[in-house]
PDB file of N, CA and C in Angstrom:
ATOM      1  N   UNK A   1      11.146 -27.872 -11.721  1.00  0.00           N
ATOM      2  CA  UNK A   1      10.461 -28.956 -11.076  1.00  0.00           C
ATOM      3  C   UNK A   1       8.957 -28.858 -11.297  1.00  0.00           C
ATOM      4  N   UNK A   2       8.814 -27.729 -11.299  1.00  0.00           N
ATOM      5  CA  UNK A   2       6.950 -27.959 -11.506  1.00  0.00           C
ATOM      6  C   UNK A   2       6.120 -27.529 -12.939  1.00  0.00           C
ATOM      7  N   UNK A   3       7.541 -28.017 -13.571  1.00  0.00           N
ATOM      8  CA  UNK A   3       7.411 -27.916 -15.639  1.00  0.00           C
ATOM      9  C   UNK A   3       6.880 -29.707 -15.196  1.00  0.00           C
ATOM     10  N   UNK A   4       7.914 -30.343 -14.736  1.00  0.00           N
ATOM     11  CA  UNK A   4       7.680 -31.676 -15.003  1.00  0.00           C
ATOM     12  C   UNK A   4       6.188 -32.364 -14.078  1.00  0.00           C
ATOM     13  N   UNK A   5       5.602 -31.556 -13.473  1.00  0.00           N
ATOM     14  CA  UNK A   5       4.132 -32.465 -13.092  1.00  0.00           C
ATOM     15  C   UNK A   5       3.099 -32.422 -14.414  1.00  0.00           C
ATOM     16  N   UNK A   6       2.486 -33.690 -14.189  1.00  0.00           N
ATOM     17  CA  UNK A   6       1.619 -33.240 -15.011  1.00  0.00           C
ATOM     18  C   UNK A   6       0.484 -32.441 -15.179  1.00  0.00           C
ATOM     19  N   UNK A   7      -0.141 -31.993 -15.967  1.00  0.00           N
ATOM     20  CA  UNK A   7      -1.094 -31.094 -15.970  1.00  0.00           C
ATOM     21  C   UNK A   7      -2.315 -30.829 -15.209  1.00  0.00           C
ATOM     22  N   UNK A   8      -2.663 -32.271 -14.578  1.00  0.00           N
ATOM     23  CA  UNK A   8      -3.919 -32.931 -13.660  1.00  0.00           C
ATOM     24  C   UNK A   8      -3.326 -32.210 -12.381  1.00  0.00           C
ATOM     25  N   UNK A   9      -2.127 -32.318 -12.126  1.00  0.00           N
ATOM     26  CA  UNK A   9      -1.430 -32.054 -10.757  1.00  0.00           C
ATOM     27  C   UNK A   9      -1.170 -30.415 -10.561  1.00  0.00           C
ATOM     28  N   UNK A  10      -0.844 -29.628 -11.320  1.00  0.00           N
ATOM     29  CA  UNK A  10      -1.123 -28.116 -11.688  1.00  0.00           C
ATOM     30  C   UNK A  10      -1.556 -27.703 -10.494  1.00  0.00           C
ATOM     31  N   UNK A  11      -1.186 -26.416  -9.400  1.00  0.00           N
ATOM     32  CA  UNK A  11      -2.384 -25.802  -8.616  1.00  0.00           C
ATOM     33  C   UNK A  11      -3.085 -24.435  -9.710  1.00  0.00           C
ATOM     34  N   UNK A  12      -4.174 -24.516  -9.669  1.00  0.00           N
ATOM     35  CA  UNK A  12      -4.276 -23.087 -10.374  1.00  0.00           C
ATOM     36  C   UNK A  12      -5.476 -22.589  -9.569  1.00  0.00           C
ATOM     37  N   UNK A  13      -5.643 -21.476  -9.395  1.00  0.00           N
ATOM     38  CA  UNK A  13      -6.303 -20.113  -8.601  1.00  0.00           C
ATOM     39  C   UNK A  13      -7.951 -20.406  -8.824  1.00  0.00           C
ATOM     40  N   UNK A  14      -8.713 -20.469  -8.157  1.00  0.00           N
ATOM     41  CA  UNK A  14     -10.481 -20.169  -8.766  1.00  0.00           C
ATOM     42  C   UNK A  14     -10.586 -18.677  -9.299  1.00  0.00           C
ATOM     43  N   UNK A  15      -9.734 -17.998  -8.681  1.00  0.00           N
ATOM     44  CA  UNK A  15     -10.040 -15.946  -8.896  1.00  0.00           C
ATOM     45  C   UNK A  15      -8.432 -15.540  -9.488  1.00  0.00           C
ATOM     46  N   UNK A  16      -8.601 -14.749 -10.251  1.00  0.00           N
ATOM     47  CA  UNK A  16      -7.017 -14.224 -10.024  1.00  0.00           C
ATOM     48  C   UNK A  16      -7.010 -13.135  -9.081  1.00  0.00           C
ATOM     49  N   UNK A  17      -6.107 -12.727  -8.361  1.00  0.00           N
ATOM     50  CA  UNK A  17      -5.621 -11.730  -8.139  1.00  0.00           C
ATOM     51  C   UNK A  17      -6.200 -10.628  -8.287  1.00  0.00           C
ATOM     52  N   UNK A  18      -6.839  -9.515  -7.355  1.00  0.00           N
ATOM     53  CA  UNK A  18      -7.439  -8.127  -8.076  1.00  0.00           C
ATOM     54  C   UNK A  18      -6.317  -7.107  -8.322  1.00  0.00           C
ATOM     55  N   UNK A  19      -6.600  -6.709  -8.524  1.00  0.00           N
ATOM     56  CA  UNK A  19      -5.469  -5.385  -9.288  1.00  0.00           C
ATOM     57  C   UNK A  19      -6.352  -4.233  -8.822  1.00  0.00           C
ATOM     58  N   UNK A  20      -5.261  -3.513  -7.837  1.00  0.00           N
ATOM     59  CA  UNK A  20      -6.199  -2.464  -7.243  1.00  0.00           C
ATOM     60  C   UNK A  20      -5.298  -1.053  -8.072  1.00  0.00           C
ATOM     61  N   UNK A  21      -6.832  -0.781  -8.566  1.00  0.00           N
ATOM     62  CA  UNK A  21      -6.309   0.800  -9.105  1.00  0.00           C
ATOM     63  C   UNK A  21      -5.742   1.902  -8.046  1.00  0.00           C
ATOM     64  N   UNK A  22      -4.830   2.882  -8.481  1.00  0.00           N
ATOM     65  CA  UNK A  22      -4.431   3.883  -7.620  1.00  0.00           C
ATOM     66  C   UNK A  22      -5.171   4.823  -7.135  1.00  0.00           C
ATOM     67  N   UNK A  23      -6.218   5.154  -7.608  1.00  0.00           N
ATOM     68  CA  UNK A  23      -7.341   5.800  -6.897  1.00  0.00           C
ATOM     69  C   UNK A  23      -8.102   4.845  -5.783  1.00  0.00           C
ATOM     70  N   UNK A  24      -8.589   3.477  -5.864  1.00  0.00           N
ATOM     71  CA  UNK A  24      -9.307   2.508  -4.769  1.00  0.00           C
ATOM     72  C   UNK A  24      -8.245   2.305  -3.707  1.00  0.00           C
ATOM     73  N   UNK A  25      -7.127   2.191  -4.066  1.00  0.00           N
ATOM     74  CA  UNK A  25      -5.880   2.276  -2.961  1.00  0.00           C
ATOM     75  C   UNK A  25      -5.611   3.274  -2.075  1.00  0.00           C
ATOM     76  N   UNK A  26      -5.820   4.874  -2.652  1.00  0.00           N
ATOM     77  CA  UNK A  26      -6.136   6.047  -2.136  1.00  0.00           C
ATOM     78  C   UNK A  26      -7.098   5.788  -1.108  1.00  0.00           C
ATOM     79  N   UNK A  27      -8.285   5.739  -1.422  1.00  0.00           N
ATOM     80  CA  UNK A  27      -9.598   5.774  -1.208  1.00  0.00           C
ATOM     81  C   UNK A  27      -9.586   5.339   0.465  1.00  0.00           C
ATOM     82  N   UNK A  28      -9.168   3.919  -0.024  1.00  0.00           N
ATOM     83  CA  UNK A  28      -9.066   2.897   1.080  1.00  0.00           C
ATOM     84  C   UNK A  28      -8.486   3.525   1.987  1.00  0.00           C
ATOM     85  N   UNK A  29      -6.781   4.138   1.866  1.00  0.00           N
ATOM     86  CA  UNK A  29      -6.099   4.400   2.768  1.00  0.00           C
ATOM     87  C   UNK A  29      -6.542   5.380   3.603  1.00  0.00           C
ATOM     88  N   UNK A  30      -7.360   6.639   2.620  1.00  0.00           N
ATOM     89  CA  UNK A  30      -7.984   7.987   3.299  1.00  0.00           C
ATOM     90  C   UNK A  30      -8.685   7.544   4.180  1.00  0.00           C
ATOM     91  N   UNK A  31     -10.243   6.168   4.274  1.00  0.00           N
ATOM     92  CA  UNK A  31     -10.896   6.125   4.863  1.00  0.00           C
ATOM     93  C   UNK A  31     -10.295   5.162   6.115  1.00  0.00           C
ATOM     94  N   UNK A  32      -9.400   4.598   6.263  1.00  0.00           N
ATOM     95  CA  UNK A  32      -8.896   4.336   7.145  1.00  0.00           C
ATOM     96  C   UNK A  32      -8.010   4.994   7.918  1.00  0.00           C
ATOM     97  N   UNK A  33      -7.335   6.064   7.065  1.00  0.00           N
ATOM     98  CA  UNK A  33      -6.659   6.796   8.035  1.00  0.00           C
ATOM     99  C   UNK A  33      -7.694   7.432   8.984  1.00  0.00           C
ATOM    100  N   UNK A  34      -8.850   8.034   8.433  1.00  0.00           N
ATOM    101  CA  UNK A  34      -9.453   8.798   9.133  1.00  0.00           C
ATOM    102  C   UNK A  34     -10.262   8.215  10.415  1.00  0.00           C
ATOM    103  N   UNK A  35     -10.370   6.874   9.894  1.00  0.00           N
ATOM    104  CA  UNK A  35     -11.207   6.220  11.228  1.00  0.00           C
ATOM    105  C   UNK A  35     -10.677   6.000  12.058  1.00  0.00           C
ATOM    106  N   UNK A  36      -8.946   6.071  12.214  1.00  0.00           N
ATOM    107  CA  UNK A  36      -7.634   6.084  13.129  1.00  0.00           C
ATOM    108  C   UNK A  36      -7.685   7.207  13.890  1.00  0.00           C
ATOM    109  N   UNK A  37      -8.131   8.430  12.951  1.00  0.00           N
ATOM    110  CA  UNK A  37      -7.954   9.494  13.719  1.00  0.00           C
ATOM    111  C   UNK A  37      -9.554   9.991  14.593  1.00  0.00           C
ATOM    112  N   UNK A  38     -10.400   9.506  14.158  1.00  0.00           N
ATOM    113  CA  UNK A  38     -11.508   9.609  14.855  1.00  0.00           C
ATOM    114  C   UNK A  38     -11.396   8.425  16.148  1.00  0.00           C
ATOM    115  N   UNK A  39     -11.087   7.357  16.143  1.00  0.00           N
ATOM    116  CA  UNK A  39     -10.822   6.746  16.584  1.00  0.00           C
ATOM    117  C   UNK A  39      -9.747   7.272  18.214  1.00  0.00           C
ATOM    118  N   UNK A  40      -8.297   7.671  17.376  1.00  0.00           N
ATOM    119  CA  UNK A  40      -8.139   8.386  18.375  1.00  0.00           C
ATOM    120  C   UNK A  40      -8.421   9.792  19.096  1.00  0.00           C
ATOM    121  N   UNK A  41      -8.830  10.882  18.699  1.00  0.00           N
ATOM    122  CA  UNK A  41      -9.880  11.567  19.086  1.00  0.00           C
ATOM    123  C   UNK A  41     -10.515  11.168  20.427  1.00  0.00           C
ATOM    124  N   UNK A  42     -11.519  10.091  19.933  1.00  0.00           N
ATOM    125  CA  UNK A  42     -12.227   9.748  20.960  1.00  0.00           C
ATOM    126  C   UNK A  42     -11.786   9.027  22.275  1.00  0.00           C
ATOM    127  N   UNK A  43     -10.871   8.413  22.249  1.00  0.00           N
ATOM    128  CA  UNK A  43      -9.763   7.669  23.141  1.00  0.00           C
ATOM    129  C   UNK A  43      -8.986   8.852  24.060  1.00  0.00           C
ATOM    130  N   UNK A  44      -8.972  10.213  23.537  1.00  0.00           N
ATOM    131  CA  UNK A  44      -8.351  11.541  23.922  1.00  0.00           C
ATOM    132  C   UNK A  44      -9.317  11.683  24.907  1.00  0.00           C
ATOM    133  N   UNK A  45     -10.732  12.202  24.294  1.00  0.00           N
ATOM    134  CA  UNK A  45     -11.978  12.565  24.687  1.00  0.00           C
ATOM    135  C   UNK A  45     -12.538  11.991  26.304  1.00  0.00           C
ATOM    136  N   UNK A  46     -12.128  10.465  25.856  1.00  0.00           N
ATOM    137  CA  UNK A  46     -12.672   9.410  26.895  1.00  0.00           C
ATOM    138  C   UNK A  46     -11.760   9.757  27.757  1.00  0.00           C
ATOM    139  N   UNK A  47     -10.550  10.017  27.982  1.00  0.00           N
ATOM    140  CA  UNK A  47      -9.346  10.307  28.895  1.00  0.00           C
ATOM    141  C   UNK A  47      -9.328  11.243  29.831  1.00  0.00           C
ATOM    142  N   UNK A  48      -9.705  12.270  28.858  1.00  0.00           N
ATOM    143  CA  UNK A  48     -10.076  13.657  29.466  1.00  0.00           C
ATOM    144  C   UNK A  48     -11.458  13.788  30.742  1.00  0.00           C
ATOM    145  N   UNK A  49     -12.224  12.855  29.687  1.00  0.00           N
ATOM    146  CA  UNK A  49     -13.690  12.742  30.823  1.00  0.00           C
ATOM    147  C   UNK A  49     -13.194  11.999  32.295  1.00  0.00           C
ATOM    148  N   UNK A  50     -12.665  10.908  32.541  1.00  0.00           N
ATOM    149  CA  UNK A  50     -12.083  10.154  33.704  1.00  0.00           C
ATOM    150  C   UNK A  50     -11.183  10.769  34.151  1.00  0.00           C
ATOM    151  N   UNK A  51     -10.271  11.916  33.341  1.00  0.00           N
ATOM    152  CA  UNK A  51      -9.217  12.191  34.813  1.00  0.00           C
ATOM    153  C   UNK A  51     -10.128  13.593  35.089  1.00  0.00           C
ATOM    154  N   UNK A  52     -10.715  14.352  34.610  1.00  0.00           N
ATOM    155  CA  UNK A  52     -11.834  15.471  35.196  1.00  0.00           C
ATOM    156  C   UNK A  52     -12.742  14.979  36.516  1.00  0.00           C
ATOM    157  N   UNK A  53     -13.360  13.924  36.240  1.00  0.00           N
ATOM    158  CA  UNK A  53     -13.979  12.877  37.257  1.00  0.00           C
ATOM    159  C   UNK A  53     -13.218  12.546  38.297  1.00  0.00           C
ATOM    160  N   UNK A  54     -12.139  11.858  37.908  1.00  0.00           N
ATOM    161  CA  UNK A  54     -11.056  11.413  39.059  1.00  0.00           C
ATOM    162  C   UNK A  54     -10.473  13.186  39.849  1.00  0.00           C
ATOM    163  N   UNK A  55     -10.353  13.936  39.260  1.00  0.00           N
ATOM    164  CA  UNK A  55      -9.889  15.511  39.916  1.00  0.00           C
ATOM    165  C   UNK A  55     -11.154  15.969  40.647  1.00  0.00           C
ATOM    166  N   UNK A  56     -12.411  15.658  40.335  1.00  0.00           N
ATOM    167  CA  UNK A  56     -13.658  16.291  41.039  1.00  0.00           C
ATOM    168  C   UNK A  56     -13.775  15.520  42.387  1.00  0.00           C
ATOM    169  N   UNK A  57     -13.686  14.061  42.274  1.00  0.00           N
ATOM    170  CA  UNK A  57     -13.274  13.119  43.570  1.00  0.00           C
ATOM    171  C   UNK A  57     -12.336  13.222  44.225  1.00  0.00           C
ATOM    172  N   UNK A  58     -11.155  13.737  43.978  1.00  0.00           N
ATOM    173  CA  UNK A  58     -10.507  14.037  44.854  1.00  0.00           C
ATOM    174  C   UNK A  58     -10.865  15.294  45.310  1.00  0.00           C
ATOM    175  N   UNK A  59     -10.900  16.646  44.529  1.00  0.00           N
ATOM    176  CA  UNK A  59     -11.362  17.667  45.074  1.00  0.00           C
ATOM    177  C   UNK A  59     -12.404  17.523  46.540  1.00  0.00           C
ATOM    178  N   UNK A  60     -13.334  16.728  46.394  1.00  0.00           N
ATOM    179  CA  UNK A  60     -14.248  16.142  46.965  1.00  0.00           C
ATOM    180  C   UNK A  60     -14.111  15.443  48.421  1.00  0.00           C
ATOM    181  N   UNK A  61     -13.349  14.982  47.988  1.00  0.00           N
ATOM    182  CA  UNK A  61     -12.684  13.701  49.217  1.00  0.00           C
ATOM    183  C   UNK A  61     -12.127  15.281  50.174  1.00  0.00           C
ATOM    184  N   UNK A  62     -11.165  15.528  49.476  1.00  0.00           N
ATOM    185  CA  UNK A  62     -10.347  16.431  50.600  1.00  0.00           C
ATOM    186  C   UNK A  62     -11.268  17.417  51.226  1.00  0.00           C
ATOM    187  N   UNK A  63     -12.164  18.420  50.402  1.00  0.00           N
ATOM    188  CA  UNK A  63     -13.376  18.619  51.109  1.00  0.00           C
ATOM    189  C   UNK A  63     -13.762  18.296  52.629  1.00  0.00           C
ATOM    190  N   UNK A  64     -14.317  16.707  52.261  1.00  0.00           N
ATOM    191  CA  UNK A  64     -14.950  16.139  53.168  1.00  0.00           C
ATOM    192  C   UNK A  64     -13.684  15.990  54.537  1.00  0.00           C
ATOM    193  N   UNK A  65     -12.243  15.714  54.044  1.00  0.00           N
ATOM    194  CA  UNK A  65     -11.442  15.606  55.150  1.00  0.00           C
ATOM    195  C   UNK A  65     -11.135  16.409  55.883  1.00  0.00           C
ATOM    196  N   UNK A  66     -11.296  17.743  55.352  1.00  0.00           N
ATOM    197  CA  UNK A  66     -11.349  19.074  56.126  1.00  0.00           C
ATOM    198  C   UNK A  66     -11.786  19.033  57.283  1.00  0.00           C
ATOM    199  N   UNK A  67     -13.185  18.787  57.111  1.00  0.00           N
ATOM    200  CA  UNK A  67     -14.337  18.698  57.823  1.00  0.00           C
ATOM    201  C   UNK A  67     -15.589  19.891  57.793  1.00  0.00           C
ATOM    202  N   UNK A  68     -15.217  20.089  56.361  1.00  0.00           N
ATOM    203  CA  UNK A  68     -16.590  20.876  55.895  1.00  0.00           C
ATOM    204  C   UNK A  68     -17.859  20.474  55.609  1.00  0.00           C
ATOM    205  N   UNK A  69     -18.697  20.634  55.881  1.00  0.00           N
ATOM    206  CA  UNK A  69     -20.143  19.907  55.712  1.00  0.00           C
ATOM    207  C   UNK A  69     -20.895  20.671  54.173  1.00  0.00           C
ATOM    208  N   UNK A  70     -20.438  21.778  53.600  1.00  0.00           N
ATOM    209  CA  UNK A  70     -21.512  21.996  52.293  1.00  0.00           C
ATOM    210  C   UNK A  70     -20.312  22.203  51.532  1.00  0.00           C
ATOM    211  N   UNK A  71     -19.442  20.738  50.548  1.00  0.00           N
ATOM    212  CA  UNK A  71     -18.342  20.620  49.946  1.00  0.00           C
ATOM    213  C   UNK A  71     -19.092  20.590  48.433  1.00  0.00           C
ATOM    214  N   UNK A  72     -20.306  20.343  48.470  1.00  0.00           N
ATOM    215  CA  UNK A  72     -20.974  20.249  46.892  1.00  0.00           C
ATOM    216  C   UNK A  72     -20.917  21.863  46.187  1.00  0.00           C
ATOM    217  N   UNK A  73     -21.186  22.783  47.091  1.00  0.00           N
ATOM    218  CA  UNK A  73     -21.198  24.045  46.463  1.00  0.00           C
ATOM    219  C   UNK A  73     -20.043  24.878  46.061  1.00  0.00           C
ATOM    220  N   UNK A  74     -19.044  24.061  47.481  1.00  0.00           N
ATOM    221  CA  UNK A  74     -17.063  24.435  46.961  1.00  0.00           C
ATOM    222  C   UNK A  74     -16.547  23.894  45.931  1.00  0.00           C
ATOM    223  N   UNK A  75     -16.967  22.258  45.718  1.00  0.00           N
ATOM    224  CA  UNK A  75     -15.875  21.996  44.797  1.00  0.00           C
ATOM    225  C   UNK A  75     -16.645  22.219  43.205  1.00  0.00           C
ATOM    226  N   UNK A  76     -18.250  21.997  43.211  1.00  0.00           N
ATOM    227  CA  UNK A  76     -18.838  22.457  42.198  1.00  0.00           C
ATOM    228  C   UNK A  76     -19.036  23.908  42.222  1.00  0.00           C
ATOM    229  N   UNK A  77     -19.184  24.690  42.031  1.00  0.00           N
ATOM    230  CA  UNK A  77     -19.688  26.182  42.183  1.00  0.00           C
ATOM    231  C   UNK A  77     -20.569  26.251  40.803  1.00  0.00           C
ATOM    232  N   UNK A  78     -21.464  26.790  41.335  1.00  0.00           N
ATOM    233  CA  UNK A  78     -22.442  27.151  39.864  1.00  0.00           C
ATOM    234  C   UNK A  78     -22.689  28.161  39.362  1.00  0.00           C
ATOM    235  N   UNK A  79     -22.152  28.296  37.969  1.00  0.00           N
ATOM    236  CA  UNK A  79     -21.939  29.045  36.454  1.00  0.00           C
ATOM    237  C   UNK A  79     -22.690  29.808  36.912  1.00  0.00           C
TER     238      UNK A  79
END
């Protein structure tokens, strides 16, 4: 069916197609894998920081429910 259009009617491409060599395909994939893994890394990182935070507030809270008045030096203690 699309022997018989005529030639005016044709779709044809402005670019062809790139042809990606097996090394730029590499390349690509390495640097994306890695930004996945930095990526998650940091998503680990960020996790870790908020439930440490969220454990110091509670530490904290219960502290205070005790009814201890110097809970900064219990639940922090300094190095």
């Amino acid at each position: 069916m699309a022997q018989d259009r005529p030639e005016e009617f044709k779709l044809y491409r402005l670019y062809p197609p790139k042809r990606v060599e097996a090394g730029e395909d590499f390349e690509r994939r390495n640097f994306a894998n890695i930004a996945v893994l930095l990526a998650a890394l940091a998503l680990v990182l960020i996790a870790y920081w908020v439930f440490e935070a969220l454990g110091h507030s509670r530490r904290f809270q219960r502290c205070l429910d005790s009814g201890r008045r110097n809970c900064v030096g219990f639940v922090n203690p300094a190095k």
